[in-house]
Protein backbone atom coordinates (compact mmCIF):
# COMPACT_ATOMS: atom_id res chain seq x y z
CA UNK A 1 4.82 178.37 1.86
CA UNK A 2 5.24 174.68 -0.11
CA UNK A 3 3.49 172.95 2.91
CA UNK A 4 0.62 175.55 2.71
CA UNK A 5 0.24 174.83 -1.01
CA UNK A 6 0.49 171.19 -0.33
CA UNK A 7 -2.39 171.31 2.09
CA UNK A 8 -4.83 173.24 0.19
CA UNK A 9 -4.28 170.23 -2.41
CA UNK A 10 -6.33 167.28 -2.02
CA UNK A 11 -5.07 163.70 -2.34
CA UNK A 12 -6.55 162.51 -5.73
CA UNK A 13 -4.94 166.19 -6.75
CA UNK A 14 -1.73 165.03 -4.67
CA UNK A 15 -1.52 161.82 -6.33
CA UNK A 16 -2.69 162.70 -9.71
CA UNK A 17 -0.02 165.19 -10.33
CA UNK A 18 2.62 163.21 -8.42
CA UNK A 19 1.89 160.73 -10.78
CA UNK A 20 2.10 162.87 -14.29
CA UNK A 21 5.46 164.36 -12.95
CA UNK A 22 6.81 160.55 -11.87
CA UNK A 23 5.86 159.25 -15.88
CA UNK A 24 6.94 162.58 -17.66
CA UNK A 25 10.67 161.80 -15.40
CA UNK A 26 10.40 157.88 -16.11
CA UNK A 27 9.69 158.55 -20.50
CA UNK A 28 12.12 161.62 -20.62
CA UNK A 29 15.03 159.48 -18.81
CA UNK A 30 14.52 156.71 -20.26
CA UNK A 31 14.76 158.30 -23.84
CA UNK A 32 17.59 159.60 -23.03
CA UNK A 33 19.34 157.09 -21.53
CA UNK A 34 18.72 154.76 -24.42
CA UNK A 35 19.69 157.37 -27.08
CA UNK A 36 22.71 157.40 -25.24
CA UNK A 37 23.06 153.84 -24.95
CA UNK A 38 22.82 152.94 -28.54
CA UNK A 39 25.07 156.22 -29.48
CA UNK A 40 27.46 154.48 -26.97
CA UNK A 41 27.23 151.11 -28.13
CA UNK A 42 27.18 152.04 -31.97
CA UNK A 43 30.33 153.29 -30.84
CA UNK A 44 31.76 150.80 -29.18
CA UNK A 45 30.92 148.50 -32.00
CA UNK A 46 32.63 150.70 -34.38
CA UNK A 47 35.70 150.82 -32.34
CA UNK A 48 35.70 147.13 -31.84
CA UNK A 49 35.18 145.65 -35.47
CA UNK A 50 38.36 148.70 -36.47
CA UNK A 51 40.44 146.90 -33.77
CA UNK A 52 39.75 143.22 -34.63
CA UNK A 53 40.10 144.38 -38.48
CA UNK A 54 43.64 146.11 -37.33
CA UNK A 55 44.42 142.60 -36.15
CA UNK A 56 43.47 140.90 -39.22
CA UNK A 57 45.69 143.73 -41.45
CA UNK A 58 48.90 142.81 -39.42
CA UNK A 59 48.20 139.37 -40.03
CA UNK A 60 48.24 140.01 -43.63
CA UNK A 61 51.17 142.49 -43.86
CA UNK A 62 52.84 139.38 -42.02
CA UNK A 63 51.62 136.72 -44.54
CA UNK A 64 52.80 139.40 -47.15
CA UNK A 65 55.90 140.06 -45.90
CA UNK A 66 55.99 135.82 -45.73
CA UNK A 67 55.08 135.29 -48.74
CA UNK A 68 57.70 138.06 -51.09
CA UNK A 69 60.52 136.29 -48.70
CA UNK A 70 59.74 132.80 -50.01
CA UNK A 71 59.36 133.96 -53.96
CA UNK A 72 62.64 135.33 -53.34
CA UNK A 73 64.13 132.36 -51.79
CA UNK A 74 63.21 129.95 -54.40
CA UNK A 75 64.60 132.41 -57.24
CA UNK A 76 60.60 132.32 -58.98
CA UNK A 77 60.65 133.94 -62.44
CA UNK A 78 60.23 137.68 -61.98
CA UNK A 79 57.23 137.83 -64.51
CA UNK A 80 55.48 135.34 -61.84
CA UNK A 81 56.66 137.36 -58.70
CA UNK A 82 56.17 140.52 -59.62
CA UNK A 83 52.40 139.40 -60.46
CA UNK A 84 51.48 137.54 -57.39
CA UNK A 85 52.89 140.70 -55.38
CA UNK A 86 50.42 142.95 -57.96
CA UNK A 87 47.91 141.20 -56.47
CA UNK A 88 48.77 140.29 -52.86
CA UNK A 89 49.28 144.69 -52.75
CA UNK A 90 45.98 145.27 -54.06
CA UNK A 91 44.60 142.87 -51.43
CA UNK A 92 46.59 145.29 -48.73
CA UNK A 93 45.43 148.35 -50.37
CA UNK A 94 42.13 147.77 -50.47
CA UNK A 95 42.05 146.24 -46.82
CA UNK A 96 43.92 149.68 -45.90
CA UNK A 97 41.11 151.86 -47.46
CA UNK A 98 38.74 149.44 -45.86
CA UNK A 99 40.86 150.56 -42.41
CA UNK A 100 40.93 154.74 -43.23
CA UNK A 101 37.12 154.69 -43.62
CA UNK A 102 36.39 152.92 -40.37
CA UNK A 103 38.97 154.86 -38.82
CA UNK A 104 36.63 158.10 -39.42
CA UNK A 105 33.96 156.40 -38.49
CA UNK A 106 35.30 155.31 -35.19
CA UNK A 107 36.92 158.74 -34.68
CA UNK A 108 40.51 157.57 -34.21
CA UNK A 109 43.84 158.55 -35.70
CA UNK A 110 47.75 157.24 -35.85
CA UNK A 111 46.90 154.95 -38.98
CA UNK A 112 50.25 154.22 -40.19
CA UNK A 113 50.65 155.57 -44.07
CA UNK A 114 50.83 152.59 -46.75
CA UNK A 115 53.50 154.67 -49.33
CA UNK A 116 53.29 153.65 -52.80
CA UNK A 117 55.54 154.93 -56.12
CA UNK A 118 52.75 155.42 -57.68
CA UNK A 119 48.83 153.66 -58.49
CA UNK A 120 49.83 150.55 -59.91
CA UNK A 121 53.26 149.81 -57.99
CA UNK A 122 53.84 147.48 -54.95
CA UNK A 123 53.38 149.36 -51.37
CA UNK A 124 56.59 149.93 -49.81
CA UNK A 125 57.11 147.24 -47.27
CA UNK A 126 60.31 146.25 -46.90
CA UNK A 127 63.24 146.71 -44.94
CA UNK A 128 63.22 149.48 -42.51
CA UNK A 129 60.17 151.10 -44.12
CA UNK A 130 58.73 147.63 -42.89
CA UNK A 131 59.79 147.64 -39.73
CA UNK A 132 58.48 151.43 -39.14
CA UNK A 133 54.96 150.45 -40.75
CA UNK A 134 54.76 147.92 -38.12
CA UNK A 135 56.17 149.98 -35.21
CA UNK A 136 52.95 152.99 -35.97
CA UNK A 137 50.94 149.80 -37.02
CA UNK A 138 51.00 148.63 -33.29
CA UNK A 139 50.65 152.01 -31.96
CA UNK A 140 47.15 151.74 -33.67
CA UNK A 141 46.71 148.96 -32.92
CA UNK A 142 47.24 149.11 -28.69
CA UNK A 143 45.60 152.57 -28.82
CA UNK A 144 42.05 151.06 -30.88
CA UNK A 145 42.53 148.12 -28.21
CA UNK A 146 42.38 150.98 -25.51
CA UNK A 147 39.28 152.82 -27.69
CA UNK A 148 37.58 149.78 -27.70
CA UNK A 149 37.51 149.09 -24.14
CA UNK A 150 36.81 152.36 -22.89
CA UNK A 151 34.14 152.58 -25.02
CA UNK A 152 32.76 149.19 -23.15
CA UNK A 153 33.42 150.55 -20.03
CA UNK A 154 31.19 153.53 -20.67
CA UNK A 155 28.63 151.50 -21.85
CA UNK A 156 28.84 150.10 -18.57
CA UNK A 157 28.97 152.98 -16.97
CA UNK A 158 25.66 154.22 -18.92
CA UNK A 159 23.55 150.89 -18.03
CA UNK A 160 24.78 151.29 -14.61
CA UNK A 161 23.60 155.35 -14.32
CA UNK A 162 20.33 153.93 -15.98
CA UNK A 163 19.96 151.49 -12.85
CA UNK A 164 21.02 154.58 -10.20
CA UNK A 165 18.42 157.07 -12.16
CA UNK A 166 15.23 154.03 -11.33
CA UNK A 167 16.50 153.39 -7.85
CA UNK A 168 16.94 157.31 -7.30
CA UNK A 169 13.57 157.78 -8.90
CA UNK A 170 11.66 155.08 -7.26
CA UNK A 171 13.41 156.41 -3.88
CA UNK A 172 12.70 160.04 -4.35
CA UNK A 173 8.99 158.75 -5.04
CA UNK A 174 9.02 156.97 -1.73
CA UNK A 175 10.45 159.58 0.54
CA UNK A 176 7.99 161.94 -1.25
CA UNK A 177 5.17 159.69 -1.29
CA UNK A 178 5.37 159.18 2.81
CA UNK A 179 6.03 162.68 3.34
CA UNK A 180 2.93 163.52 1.52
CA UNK A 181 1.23 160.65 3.80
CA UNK A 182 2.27 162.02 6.76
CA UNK A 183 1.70 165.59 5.85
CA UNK A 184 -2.42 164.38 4.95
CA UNK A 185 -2.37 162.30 8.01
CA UNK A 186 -1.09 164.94 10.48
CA UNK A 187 -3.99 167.64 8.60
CA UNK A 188 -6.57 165.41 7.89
CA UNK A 189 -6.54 162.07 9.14
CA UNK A 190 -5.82 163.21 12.65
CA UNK A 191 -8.61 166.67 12.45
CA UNK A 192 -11.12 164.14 10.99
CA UNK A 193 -10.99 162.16 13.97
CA UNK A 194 -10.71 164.89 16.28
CA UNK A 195 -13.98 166.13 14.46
CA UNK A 196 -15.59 163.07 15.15
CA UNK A 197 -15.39 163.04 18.83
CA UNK A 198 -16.86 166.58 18.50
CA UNK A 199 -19.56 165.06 16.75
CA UNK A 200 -20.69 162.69 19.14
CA UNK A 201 -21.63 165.38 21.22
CA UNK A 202 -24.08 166.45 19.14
CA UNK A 203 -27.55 166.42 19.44
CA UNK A 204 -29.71 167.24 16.69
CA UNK A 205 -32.89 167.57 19.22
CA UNK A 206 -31.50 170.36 21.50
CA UNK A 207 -31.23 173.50 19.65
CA UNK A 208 -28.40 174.49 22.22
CA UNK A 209 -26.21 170.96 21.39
CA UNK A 210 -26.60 172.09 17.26
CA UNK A 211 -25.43 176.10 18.34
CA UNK A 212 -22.70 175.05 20.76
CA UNK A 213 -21.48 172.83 18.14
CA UNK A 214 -21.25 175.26 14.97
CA UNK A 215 -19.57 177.58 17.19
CA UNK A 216 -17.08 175.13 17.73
CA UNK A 217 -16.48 174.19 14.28
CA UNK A 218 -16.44 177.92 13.19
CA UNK A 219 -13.56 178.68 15.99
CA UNK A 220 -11.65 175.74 14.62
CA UNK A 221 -12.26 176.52 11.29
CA UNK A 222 -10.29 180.32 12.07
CA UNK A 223 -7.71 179.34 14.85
CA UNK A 224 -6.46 176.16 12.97
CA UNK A 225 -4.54 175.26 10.21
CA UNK A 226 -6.12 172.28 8.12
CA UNK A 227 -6.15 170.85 4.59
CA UNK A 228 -8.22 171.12 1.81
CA UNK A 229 -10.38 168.14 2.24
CA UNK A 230 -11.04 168.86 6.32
CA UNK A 231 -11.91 172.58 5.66
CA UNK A 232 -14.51 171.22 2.83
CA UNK A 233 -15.80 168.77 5.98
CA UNK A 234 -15.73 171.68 8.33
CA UNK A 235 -17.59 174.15 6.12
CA UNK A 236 -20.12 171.95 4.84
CA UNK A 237 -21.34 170.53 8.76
CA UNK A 238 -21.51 174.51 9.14
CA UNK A 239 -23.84 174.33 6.75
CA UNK A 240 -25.77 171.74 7.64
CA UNK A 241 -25.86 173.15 11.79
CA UNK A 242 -27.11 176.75 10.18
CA UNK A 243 -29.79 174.54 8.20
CA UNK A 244 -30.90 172.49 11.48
CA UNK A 245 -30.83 175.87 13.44
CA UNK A 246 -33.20 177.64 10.87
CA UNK A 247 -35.22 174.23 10.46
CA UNK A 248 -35.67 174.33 14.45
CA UNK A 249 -36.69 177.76 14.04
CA UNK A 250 -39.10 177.21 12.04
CA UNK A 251 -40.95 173.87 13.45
CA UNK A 252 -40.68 175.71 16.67
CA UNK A 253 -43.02 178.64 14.72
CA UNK A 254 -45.42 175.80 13.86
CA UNK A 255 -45.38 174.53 17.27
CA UNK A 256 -46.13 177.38 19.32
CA UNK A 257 -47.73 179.39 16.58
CA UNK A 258 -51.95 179.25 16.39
CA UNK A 259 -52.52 178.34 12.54
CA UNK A 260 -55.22 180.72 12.00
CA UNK A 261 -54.33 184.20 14.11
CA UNK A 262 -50.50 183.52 13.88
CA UNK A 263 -50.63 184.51 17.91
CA UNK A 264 -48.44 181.84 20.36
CA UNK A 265 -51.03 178.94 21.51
CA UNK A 266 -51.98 178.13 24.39
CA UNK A 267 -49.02 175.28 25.15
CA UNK A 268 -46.29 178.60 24.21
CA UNK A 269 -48.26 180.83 26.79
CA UNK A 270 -48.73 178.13 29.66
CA UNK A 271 -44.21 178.00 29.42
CA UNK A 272 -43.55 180.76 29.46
CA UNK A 273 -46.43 182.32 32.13
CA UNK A 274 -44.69 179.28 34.41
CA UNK A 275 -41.78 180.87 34.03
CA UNK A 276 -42.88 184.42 35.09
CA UNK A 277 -44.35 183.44 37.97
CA UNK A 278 -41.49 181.71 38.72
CA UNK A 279 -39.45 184.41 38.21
CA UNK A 280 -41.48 186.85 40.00
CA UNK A 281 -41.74 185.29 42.98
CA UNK A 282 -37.77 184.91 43.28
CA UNK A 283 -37.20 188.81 42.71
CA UNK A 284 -40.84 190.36 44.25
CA UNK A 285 -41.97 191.33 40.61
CA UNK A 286 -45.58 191.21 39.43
CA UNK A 287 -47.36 189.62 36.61
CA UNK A 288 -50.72 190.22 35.16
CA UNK A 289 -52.63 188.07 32.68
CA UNK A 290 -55.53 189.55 30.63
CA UNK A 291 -58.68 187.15 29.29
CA UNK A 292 -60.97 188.51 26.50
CA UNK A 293 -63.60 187.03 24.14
CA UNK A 294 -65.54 188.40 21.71
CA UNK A 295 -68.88 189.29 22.42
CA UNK A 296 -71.80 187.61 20.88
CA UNK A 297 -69.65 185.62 18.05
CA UNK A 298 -70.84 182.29 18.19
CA UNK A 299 -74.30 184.14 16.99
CA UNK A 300 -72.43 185.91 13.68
CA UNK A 301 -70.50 182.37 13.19
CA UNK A 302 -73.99 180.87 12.58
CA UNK A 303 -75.08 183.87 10.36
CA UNK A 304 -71.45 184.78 8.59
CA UNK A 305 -70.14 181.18 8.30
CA UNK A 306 -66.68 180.12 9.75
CA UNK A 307 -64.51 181.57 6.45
CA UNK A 308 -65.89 185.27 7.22
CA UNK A 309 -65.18 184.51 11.40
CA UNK A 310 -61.44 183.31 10.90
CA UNK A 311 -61.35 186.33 8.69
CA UNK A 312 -62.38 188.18 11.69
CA UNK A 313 -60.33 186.60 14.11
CA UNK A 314 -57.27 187.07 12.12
CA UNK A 315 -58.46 191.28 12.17
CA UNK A 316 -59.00 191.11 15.78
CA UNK A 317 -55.07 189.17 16.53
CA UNK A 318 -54.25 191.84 14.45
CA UNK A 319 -55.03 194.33 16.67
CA UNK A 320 -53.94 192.70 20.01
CA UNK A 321 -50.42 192.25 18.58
CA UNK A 322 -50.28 195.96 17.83
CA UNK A 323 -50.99 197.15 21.24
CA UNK A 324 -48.74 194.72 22.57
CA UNK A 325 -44.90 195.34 23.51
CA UNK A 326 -42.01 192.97 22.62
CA UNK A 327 -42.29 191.22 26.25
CA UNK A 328 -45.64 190.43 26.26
CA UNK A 329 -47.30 187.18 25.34
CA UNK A 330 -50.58 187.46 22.87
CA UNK A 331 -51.88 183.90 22.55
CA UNK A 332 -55.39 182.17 21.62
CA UNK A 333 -56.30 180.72 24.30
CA UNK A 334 -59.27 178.76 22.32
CA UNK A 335 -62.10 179.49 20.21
CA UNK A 336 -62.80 183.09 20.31
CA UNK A 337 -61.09 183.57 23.73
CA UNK A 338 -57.79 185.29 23.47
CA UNK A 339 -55.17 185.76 26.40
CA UNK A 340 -52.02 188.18 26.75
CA UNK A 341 -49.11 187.64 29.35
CA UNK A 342 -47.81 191.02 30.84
CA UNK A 343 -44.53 189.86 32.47
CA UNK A 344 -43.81 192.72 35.20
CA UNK A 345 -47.07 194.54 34.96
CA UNK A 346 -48.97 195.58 38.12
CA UNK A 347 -53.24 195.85 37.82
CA UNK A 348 -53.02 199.49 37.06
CA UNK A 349 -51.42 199.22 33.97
CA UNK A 350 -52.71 195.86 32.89
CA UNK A 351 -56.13 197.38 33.30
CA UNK A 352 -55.34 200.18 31.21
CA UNK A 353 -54.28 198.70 28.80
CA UNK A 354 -57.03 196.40 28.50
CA UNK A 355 -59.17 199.44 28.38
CA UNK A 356 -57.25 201.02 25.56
CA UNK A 357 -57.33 197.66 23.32
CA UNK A 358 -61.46 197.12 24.08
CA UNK A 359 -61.89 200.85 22.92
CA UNK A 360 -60.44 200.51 19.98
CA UNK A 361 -61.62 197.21 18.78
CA UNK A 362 -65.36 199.23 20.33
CA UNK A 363 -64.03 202.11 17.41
CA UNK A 364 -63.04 199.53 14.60
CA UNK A 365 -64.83 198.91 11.68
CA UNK A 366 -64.63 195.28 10.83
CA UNK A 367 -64.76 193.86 7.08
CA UNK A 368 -65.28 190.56 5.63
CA UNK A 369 -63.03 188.58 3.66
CA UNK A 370 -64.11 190.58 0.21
CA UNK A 371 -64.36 194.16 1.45
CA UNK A 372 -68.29 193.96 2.77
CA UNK A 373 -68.63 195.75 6.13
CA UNK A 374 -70.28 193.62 9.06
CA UNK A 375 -71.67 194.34 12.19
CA UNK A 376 -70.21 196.45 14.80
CA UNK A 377 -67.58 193.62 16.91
CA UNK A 378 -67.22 194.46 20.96
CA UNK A 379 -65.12 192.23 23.44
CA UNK A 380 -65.05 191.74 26.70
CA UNK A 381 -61.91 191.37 29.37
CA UNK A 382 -60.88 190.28 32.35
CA UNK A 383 -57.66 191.22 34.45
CA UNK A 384 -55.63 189.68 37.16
CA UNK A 385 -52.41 189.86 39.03
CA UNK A 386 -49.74 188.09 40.77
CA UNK A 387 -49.35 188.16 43.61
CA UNK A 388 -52.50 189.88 44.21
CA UNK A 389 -55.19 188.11 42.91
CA UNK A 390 -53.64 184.35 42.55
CA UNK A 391 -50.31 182.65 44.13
CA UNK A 392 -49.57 180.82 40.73
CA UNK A 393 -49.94 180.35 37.09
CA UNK A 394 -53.20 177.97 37.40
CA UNK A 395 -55.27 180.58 39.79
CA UNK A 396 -53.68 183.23 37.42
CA UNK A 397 -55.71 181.95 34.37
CA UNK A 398 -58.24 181.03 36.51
CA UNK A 399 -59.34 184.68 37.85
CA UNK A 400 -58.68 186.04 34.80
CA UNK A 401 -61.16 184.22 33.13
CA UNK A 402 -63.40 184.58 36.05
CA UNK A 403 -63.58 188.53 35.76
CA UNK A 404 -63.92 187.99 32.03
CA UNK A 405 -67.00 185.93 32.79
CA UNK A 406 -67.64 188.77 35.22
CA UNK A 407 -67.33 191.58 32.17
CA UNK A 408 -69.53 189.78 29.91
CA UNK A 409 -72.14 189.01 32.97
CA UNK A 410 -72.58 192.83 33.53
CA UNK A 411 -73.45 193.56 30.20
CA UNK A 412 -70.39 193.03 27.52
CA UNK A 413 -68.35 195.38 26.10
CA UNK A 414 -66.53 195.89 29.36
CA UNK A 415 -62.98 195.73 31.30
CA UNK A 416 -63.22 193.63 34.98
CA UNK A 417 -60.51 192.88 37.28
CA UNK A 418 -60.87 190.15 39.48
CA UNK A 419 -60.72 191.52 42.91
CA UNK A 420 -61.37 195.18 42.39
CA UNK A 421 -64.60 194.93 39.93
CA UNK A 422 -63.06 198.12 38.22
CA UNK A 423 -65.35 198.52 35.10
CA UNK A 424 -66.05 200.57 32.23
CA UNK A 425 -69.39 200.45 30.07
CA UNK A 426 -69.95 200.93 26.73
CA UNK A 427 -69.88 204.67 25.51
C-alpha cells in the first residue's frame, strides 16, 4: 500500500516533502538536544564550582584549626584570641552558608552540620567534634567529586547522542533517498524508455501506425503498474493519438470530399471502384457503375448564374445520396456529371435504380437559393457492368459514360445501358 502511495507521488512532491520532514527532524532535535545540553552543562557547572568551593572550605577549616592551635601555643591574651576566632568563625560561617545554597542548587546532600552555642559564639571545631566534621566533610567532598564527573560524563554522553542523531539522520536520508531513486527509476525511468522505443514506431502519416499505437499505450496504461509522472505521459500521448486520428479524419473528408455537393470526388471513387473490380474478379461478383448529367444546364448556368447552379447541384447530390445505400459510392465526377459505384450490383438492378432516381429528380420541383421556383430539371444516365460490359475499372467508366452520351443522344431525360440500349422516355 506505501509503495502505491509513493508512486502516485511525483518527484518534486517526493522531494519536497522529504525535505520539510528532514528540516522539521533536524530544528526539533537540535532544540532539544541543546536544551539538554545547556541543562546538562549548567549542571555540571554547578556541581563543579560546589566541589572546588568544598575544597577551598577544608582548606580553611584547616587554616582555622591552624591558626586557634598557634594562639594557644603562644599563651595570646584571651581578649585578642577570642576576637581573631570571632572573626576567623564568621569567615567559616558565611563560607558554609555560601556551601548550603549551592548545595540546593546542585541538588546534593551529606553537608556536614557547622554546630554553634548560639549566633554570636565560635562553631564547634575542636576535638572529636573536629575530627567528625572532617570525616562527613570528606564524604561530601568525594561524593560532589563523583557528582561532578558524572555530570561531565553525561555531557559527553549528550554531545556524543547529538553526533549519532546527524549521522542516523543523514543515513536514514540516504537509504531513503536511494530507495526513493530506485523506486522512480524502476516506474519511470525504465517505462519512459520503454515508451520511447514504442514511439519510434510511430508514424504520424499512416492512420494505422497512430491506431496501433494508442491501442498500445491504452493496454499498458490498464495491465501495468506505473507512477504518477509516466501515467501523466501515457494519458496525454493518448490524447494527442485520438487528436491525430480525428485530425486524419477530417483532412481525409477534405480530400475525398467534392467542396460544393459534399459527394466523394472523383480521386475517392477511382480507389475504391479499383478495388471492386479487383475484388470481383477474385470471388465472381459483379459491379455496376452509373453516369448521369443534367440535361440542358450549361444553358440555365448562362441564364441563372453559377450561385443559383451550385445551389442546384447541391439539391440534385441531395437526392442521389438519398437513394443511395451505405455501400455505394455517389461522387462528382466533374461539372454537372455525377457518377455512383454499385459494388455487387448486376444491370438489372443498377438499371432500376437509375430509373427510380431519374423519375424522381423528372417529379422534383427545384428552387433557387431564396425560395424562387425554376425551371423543370431532367437528367440523363447511363449504366454498365462488370464483367459484362467492360473487363476493368477504365472500360467501366468508359461505357458508362458512353450510354450516358447514348441517353442524352436519343432525346434526354432517359436511362441507357451500354450493351442492352434498355430505355425509358420521358412521361
Amino acid at each position: 500500500m506505501t509503495i502505491q502511495v509513493i508512486k502516485k507521488i511525483s518527484p518534486i512532491h517526493t522531494i519536497a516533502i522529504t525535505g520539510l520532514i528532514s528540516l522539521l527532524i533536524v530544528f526539533s532535535g537540535t532544540a532539544w538536544v541543546l536544551v539538554l545540553h545547556n541543562k546538562t552543562l549548567e549542571e555540571a557547572d554547578q556541581k563543579q564550582t560546589y566541589y572546588l568551593d568544598l575544597l577551598d572550605f577544608r582548606e580553611q577549616i584547616v587554616e582555622f584549626d591552624l591558626k586557634r592551635n598557634q594562639t594557644s601555643t603562644l599563651n595570646a591574651p584571651f581578649e585578642r584570641s577570642a576576637e581573631t576566632q570571632k572573626i576567623a568563625a564568621a569567615k567559616l560561617l558565611f563560607f558554609y552558608q555560601k556551601l548550603l545554597v549551592q548545595m540546593q542548587n546542585a541538588g546534593l546532600k551529606d553537608l556536614p552540620t557547622l554546630h554553634q552555642k548560639s549566633q554570636n559564639s565560635i562553631p564547634v571545631l575542636s576535638g572529636e567534634n573536629l575530627e567528625l566534621f572532617r570525616l562527613v566533610l570528606e564524604r561530601s567532598i568525594e561524593k560532589a567529586r563523583i557528582e561532578s564527573k558524572n555530570a561531565v560524563k553525561q555531557l559527553v554522553f549528550i554531545n556524543q547522542l547529538f553526533l549519532f542523531f546527524i549521522v542516523a539522520l543523514i543515513l536514514t536520508l540516504g537509504i531513503s533517498g536511494g530507495w526513493l531513486l530506485y523506486n522512480k527509476y524502476r516506474h519511470t525511468l525504465i517505462p519512459l524508455r520503454q515508451l520511447a522505443g514504442k514511439l519510434k514506431r510511430l508514424n504520424s502519416e499512416i492512420p494505422e501506425s497512430v491506431i496501433d499505437t494508442t491501442d498500445e499505450m491504452k493496454k499498458e496504461l490498464t495491465e501495468s503498474d506505473h507512477s504518477s509522472d509516466i501515467i501523466q505521459v501515457i494519458t496525454s500521448f493518448i490524447s494527442i493519438c485520438d487528436l491525430i486520428q480525428i485530425k486524419n479524419k477530417k483532412l481525409d473528408e477534405i480530400l475525398i470530399r467534392d467542396e460544393k455537393t459534399n459527394l466523394f470526388n472523383y480521386r475517392h471513387l477511382q480507389e475504391h471502384l479499383i478495388t471492386e473490380i479487383e475484388r470481383a474478379k477474385r470471388y465472381s461478383e459483379t459491379v455496376s457503375l452509373v453516369m448521369l448529367d443534367i440535361d440542358n444546364f450549361a444553358q440555365y448556368n448562362e441564364v441563372n448564374g453559377h450561385i443559383s447552379a451550385d445551389y442546384v447541384l447541391k439539391n440534385l447530390a441531395g437526392i442521389i445520396s438519398a437513394q443511395c445505400r451505405i455501400s455505394d459510392i455517389p461522387a462528382r465526377f466533374g461539372g454537372d456529371e455525377f457518377a455512383i459505384l454499385f459494388p455487387k450490383t448486376d444491370s438489372m438492378t443498377v438499371w432500376d435504380i437509375a430509373e427510380r432516381l431519374r423519375k424522381i429528380v423528372n417529379d422534383t420541383q427545384f428552387r433557387t437559393e431564396s425560395g424562387v421556383l425554376i425551371s423543370k430539371l431532367t437528367i440523363s444516365i447511363g449504366t454498365a457492368t462488370f464483367p459484362l460490359d467492360a473487363h476493368d475499372w477504365n472500360s467501366l467508366i468508359s461505357h458508362a459514360d458512353k450510354a450516358m452520351n447514348r441517353a442524352k443522344s436519343a432525346g434526354k431525360n432517359k436511362v441507357i445501358s451500354f450493351l442492352k440500349h434498355d430505355e425509358t422516355v420521358t412521361k
